[in-house]
C-alpha atoms as a PDB file:
ATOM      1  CA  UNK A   1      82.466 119.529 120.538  1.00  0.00           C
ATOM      2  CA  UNK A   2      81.344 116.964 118.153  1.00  0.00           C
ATOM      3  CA  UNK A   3      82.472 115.821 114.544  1.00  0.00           C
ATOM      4  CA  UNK A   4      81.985 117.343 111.764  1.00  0.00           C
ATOM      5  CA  UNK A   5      82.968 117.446 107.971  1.00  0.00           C
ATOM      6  CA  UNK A   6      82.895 120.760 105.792  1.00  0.00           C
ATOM      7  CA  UNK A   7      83.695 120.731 102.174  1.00  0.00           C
ATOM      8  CA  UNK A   8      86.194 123.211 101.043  1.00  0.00           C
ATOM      9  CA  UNK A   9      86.575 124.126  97.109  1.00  0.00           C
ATOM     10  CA  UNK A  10      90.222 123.864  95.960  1.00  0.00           C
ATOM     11  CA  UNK A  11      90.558 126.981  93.753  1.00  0.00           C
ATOM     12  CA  UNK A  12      88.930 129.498  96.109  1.00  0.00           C
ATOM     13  CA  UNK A  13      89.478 127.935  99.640  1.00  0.00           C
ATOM     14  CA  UNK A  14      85.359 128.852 100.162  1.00  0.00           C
ATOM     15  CA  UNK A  15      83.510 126.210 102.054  1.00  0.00           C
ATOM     16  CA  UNK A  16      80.725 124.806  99.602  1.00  0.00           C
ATOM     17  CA  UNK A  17      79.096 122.094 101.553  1.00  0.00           C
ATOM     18  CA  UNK A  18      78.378 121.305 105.274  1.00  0.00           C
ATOM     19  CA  UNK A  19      79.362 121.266 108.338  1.00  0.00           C
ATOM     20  CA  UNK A  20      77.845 117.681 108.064  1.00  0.00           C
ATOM     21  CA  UNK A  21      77.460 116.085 111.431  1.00  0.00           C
ATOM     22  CA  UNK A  22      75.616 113.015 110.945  1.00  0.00           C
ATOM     23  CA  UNK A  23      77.498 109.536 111.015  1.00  0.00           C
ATOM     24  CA  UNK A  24      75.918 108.171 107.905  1.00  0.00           C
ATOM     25  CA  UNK A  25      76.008 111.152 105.861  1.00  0.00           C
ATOM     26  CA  UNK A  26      80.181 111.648 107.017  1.00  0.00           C
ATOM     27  CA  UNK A  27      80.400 108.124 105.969  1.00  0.00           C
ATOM     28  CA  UNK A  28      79.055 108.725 102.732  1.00  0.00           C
ATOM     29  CA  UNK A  29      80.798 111.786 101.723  1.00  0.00           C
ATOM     30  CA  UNK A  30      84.236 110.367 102.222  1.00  0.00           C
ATOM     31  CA  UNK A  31      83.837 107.403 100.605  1.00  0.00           C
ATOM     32  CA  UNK A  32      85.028 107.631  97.586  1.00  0.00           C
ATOM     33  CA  UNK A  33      87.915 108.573  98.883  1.00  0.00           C
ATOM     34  CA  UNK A  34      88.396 105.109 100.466  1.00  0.00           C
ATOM     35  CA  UNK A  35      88.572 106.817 103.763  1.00  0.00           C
ATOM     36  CA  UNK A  36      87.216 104.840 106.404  1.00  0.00           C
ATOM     37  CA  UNK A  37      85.531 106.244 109.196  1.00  0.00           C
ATOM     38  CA  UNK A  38      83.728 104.897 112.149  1.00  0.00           C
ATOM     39  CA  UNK A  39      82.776 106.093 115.831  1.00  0.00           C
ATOM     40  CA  UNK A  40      83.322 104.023 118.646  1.00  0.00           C
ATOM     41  CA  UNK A  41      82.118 103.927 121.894  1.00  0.00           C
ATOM     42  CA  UNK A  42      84.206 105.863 124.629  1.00  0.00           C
ATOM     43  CA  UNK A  43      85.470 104.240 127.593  1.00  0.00           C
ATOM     44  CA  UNK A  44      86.620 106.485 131.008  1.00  0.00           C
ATOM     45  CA  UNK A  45      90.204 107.175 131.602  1.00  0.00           C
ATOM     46  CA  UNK A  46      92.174 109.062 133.766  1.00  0.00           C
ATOM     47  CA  UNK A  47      93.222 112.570 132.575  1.00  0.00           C
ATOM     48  CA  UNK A  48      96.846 112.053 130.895  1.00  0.00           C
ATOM     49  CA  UNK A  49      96.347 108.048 130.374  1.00  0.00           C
ATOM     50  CA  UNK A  50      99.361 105.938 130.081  1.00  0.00           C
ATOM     51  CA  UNK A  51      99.574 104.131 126.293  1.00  0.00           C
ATOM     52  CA  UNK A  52      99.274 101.309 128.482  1.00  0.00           C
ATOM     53  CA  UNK A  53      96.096 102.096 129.840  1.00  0.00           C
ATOM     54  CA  UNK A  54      94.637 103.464 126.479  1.00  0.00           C
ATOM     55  CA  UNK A  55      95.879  99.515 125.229  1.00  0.00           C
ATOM     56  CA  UNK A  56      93.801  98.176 127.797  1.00  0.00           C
ATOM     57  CA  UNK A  57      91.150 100.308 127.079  1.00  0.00           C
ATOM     58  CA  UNK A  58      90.646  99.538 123.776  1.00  0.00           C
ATOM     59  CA  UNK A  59      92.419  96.035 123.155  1.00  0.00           C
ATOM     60  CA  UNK A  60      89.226  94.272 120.964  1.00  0.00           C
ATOM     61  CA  UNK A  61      89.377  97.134 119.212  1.00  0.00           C
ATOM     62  CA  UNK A  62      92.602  97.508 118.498  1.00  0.00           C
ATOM     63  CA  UNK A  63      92.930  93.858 118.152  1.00  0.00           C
ATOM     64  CA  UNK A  64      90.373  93.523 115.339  1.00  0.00           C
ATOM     65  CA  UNK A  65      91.677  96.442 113.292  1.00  0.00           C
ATOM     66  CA  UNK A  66      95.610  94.839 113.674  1.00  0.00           C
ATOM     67  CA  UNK A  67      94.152  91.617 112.239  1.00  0.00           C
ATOM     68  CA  UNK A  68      91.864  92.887 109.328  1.00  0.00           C
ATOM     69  CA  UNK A  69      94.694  95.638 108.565  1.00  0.00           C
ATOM     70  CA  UNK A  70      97.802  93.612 108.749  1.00  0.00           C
ATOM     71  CA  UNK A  71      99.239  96.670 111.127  1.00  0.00           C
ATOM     72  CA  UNK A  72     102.209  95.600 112.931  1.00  0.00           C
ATOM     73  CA  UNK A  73     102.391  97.911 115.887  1.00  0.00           C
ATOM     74  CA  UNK A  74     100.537 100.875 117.411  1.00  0.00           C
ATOM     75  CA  UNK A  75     101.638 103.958 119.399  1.00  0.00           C
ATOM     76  CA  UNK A  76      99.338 106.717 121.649  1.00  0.00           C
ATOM     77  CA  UNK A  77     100.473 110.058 120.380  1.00  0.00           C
ATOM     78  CA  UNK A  78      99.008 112.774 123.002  1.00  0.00           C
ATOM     79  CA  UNK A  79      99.877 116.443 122.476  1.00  0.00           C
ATOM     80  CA  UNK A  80      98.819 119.571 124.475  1.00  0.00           C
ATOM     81  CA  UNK A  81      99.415 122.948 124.519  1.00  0.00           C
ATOM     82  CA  UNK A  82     102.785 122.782 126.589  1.00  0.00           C
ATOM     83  CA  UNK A  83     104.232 120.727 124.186  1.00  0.00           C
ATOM     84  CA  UNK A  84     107.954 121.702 123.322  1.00  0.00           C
ATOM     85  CA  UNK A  85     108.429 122.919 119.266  1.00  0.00           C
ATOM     86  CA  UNK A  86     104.750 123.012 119.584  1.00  0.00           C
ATOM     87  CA  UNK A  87     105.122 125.288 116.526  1.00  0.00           C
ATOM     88  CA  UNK A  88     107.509 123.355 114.227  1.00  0.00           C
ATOM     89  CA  UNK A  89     105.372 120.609 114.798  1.00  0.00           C
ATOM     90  CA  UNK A  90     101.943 121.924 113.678  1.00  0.00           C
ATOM     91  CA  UNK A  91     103.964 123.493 110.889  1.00  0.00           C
ATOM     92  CA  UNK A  92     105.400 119.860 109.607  1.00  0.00           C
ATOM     93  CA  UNK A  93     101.805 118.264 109.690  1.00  0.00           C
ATOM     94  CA  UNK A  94      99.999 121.304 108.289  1.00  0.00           C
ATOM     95  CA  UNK A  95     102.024 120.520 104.757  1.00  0.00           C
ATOM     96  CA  UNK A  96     100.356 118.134 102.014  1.00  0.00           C
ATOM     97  CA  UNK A  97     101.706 114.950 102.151  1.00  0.00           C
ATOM     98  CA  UNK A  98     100.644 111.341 101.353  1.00  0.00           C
ATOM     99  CA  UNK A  99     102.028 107.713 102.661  1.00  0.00           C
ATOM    100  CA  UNK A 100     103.248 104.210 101.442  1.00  0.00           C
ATOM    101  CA  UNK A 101     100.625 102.924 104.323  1.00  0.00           C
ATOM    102  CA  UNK A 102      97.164 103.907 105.438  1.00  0.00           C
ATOM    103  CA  UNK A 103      97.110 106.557 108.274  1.00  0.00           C
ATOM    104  CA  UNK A 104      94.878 105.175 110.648  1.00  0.00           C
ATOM    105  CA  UNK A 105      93.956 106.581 114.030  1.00  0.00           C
ATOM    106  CA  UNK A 106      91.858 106.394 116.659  1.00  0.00           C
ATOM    107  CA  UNK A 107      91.247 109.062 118.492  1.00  0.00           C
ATOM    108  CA  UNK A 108      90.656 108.629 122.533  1.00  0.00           C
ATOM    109  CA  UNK A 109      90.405 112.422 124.132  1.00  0.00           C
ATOM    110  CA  UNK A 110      90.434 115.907 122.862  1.00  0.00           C
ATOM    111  CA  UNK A 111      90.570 116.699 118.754  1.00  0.00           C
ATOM    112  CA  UNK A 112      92.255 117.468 115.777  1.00  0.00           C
ATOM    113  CA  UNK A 113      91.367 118.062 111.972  1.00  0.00           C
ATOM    114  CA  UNK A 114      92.622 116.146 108.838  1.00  0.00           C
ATOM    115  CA  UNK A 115      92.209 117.397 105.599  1.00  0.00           C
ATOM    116  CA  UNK A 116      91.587 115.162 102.353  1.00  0.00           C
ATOM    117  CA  UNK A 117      92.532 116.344  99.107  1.00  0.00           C
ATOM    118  CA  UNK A 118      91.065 115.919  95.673  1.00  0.00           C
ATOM    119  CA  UNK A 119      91.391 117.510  92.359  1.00  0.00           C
ATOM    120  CA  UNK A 120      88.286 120.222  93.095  1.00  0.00           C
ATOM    121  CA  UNK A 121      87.802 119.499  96.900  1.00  0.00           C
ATOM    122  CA  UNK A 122      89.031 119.853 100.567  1.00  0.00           C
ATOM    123  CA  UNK A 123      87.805 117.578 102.645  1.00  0.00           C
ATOM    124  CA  UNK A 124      88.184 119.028 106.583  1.00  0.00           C
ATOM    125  CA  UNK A 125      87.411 116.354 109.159  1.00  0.00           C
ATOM    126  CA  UNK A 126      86.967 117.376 112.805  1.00  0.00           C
ATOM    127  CA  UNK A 127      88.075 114.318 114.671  1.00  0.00           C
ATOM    128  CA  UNK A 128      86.857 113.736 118.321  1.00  0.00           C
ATOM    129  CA  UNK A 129      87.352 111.648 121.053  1.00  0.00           C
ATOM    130  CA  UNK A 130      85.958 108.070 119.721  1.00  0.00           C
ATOM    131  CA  UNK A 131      86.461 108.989 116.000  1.00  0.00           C
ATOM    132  CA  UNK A 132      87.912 106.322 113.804  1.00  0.00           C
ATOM    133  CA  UNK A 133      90.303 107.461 110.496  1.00  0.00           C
ATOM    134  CA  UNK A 134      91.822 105.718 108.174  1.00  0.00           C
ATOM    135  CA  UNK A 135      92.978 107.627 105.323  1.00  0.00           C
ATOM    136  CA  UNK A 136      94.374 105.260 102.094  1.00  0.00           C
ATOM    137  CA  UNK A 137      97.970 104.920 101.109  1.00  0.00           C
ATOM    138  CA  UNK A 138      98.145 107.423  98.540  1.00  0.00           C
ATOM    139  CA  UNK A 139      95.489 109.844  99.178  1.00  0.00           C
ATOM    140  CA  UNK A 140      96.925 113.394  99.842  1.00  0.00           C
ATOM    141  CA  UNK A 141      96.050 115.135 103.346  1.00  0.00           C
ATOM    142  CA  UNK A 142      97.050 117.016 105.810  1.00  0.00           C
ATOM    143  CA  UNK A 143      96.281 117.292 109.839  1.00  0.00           C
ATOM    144  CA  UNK A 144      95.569 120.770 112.321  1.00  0.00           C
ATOM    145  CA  UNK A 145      95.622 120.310 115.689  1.00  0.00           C
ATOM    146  CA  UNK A 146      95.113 123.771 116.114  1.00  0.00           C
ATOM    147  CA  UNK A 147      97.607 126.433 118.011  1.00  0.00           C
ATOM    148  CA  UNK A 148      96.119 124.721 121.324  1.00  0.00           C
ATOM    149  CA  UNK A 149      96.271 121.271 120.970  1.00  0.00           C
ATOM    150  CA  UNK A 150      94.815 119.324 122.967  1.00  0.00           C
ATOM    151  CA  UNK A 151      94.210 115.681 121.829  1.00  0.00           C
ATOM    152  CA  UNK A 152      95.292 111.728 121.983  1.00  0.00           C
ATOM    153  CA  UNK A 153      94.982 109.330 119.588  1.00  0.00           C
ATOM    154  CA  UNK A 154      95.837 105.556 118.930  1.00  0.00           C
ATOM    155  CA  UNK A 155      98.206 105.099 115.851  1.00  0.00           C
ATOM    156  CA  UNK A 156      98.169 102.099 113.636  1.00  0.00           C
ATOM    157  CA  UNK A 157     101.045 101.036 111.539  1.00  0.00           C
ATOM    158  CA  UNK A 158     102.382  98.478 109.068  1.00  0.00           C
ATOM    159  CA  UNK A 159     105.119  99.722 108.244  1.00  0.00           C
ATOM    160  CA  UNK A 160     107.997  99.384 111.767  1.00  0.00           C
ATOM    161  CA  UNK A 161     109.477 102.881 111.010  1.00  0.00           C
ATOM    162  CA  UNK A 162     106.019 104.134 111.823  1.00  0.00           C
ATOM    163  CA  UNK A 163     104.709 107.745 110.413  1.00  0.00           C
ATOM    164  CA  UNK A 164     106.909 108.304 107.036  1.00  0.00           C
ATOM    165  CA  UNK A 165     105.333 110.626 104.944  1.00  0.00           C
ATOM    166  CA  UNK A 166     106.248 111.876 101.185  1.00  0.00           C
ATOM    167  CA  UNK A 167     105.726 116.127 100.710  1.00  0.00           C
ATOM    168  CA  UNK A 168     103.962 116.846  97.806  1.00  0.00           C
ATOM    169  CA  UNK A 169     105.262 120.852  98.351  1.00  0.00           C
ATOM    170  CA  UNK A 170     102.273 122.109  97.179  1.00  0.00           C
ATOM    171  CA  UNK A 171     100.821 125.479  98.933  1.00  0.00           C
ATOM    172  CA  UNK A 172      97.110 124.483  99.244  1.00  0.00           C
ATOM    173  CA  UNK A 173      96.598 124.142 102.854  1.00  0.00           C
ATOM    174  CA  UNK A 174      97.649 127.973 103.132  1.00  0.00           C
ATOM    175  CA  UNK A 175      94.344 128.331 101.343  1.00  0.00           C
ATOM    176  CA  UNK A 176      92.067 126.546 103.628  1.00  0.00           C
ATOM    177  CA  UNK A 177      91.012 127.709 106.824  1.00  0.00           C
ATOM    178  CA  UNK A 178      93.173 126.323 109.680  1.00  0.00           C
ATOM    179  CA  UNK A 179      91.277 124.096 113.010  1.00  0.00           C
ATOM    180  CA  UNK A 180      90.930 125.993 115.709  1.00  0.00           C
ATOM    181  CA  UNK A 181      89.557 124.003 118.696  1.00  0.00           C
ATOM    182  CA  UNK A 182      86.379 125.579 120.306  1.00  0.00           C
ATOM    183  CA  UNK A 183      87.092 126.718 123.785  1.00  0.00           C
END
């Protein structure tokens, strides 16, 4: 599995541009949206990795985005398929929502897909292990693990309470083609 962005128009839920797998052309396409996104090299870990371990890992890393992000503290969110309310939880991340903070995330094994909004466009980011996100306070999104999750990622926060996001209610991720990770 490897990253990849499609384009997705708004209106009609059609893909219109990609999948686009290159680094520099992802890069490109995202930002103007002020989304950051980087790939990092992978280091081994044991299957199931404490947070501790993935700390270790990663500290430089982790280090230098804390200091040129002002992020206060970081959590390792890992979810796989026998997760429990495995369903409520897709559900609550599938909705449109936005943030006070940036949504950063690193992402260390397995993958997931956000989705960027604009006025015309949908964004759909396939994120994979050694992917780098960070979405801007503001911008509206939404993330897909898929009905199989299986993926770990490094979160980044400035604000203590951690993830706090604000609904925007509106329907149009029902409209755009839902991850489903490759077998």
């Amino acid at each position: 599995m490897m990253t990849e962005l499609t384009v997705f128009a708004c209106g009609t839920g059609r893909a219109i541009e990609g999948p686009i797998t290159a680094e520099t052309a992802i890069r490109a396409a995202l930002a103007p949206l002020g989304v950051r996104f980087e790939r990092w090299p992978t280091r081994p870990l044991a299957e199931g990795a404490s947070p501790e371990d993935v700390f270790v890992a990663y500290a430089a890393e982790i280090g230098r985005l804390k200091r040129e992000g002002g992020y206060q503290s970081a959590d390792v969110v890992r979810l796989t398929p026998q997760a429990p309310d495995l369903e409520a939880l897709r559900a609550k991340f599938l909705d449109e929502h936005a943030h006070a903070e940036d949504e950063v995330r690193f992402f260390v094994e397995g993958s997931g897909a956000f989705y960027l909004r604009t006025e015309e466009k949908v964004f759909q980011l396939v994120c994979v292990a050694g992917d780098l996100i960070s979405v801007p306070a503001g911008q509206r999104h939404w993330f897909d693990m898929g009905a199989r999750p299986h993926f770990a990622a490094v979160r980044l926060f400035t604000n203590p309470d951690g993830w706090v996001a604000r609904f925007t209610g509106d329907p149009i991720a029902r409209r755009i083609p839902l991850y489903e990770r490759a077998a």
